[in-house]
N, C-alpha and C. Protein backbone atom coordinates (compact mmCIF):
# COMPACT_ATOMS: atom_id res chain seq x y z
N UNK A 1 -31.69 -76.16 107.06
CA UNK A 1 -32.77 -75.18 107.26
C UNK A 1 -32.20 -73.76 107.29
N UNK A 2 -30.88 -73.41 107.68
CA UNK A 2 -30.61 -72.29 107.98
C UNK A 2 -30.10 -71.73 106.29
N UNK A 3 -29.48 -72.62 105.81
CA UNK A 3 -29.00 -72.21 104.45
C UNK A 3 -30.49 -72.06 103.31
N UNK A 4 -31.39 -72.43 103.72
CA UNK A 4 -32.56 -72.00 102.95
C UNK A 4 -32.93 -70.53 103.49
N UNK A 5 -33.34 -70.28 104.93
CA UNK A 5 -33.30 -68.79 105.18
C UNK A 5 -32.34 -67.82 104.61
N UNK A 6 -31.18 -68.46 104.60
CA UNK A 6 -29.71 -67.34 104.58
C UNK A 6 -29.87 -67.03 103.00
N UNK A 7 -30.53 -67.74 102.31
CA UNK A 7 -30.82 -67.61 100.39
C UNK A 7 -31.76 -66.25 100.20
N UNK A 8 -33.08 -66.45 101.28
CA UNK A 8 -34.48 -65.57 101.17
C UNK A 8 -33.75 -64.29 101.43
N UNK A 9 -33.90 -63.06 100.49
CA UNK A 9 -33.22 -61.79 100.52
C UNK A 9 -34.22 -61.11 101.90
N UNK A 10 -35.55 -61.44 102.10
CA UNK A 10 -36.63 -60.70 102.78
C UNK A 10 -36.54 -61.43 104.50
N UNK A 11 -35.79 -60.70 105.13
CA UNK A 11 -35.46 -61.16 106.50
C UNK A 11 -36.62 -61.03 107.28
N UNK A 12 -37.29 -59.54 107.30
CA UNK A 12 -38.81 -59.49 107.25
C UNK A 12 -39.90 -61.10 107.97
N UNK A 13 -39.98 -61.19 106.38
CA UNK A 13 -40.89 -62.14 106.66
C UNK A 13 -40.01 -63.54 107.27
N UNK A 14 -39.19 -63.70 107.55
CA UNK A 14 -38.57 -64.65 108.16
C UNK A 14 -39.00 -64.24 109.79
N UNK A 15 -38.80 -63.30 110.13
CA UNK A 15 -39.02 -63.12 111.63
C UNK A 15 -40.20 -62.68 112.03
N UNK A 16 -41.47 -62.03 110.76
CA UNK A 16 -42.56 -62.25 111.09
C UNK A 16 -43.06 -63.81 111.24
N UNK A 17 -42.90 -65.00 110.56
CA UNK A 17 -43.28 -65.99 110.85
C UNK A 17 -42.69 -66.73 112.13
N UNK A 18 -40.81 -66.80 112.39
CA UNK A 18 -40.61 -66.87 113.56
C UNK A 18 -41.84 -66.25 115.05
N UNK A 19 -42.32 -64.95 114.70
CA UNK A 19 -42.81 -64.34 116.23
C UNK A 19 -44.42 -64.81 115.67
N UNK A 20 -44.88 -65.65 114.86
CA UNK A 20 -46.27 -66.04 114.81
C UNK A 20 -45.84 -67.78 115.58
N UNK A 21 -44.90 -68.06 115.38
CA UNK A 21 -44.66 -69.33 115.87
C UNK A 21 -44.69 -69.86 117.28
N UNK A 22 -43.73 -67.86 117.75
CA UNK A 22 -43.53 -68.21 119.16
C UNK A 22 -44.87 -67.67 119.85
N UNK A 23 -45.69 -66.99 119.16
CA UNK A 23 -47.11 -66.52 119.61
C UNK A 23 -47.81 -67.41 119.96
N UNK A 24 -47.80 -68.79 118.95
CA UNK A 24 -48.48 -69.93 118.67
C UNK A 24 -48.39 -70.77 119.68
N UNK A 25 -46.79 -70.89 119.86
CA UNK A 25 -46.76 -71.99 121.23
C UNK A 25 -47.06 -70.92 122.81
N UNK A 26 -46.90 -69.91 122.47
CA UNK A 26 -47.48 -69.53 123.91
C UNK A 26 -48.65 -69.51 124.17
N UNK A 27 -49.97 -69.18 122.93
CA UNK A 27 -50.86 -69.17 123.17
C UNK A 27 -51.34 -71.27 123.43
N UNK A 28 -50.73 -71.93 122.44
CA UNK A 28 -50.98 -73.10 122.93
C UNK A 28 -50.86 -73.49 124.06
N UNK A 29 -49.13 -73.29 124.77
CA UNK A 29 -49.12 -73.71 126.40
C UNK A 29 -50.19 -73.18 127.18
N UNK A 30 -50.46 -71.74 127.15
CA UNK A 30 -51.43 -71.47 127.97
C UNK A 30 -53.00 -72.60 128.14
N UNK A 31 -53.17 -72.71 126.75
CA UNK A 31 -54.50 -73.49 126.40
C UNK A 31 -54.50 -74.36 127.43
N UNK A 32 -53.21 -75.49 127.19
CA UNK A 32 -52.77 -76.78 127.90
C UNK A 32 -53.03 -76.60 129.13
N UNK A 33 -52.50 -75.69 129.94
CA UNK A 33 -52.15 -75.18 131.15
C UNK A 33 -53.67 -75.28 131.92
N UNK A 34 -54.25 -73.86 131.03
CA UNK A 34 -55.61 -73.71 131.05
C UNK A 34 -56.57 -75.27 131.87
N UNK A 35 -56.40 -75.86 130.45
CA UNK A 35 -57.05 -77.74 130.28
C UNK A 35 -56.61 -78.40 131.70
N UNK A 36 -55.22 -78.50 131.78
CA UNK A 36 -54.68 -79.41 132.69
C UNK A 36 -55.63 -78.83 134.45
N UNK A 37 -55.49 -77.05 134.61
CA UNK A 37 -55.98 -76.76 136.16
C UNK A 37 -57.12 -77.00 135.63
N UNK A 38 -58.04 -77.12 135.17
CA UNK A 38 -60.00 -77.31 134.65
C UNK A 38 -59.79 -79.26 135.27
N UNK A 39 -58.52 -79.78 135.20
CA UNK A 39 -59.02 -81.14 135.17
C UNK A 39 -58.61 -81.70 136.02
N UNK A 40 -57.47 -80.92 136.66
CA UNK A 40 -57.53 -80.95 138.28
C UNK A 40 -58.14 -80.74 139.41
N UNK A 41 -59.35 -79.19 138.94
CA UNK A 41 -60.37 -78.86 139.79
C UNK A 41 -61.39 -80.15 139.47
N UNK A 42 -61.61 -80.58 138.52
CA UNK A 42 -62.75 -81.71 138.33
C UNK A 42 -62.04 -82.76 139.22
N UNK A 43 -60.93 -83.10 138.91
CA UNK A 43 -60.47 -84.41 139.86
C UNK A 43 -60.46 -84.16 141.57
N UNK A 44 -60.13 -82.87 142.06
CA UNK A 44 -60.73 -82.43 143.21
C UNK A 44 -61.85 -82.54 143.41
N UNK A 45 -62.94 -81.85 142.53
CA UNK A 45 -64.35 -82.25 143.08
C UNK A 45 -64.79 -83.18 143.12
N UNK A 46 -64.22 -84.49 142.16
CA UNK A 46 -64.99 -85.43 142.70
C UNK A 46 -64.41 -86.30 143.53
N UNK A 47 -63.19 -86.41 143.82
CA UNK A 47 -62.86 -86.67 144.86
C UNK A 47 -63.26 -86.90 145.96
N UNK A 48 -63.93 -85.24 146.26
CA UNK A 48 -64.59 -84.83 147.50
C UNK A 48 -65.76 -85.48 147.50
């Protein structure tokens, strides 16, 4: 994988797609995160 980057003359777009990637999983973890406390407060309420 690295010797296919190290070929592409346009470094550019190599590290624009890198920082859409790492955008991607942060905005995903959050999502998760998000999901997981929503389904903990439900498992609290009914709990109660």
């Amino acid at each position: 994988m690295e010797a296919v980057i190290a070929k592409k003359p346009n470094k550019v777009s190599c590290f624009a797609a890198g920082a859409a990637v790492d955008v991607a999983m942060l905005i995903l973890l959050s999502y998760v995160s998000e999901i997981s406390r929503r389904m903990n407060g439900y498992a609290d309420w009914i709990n109660d």
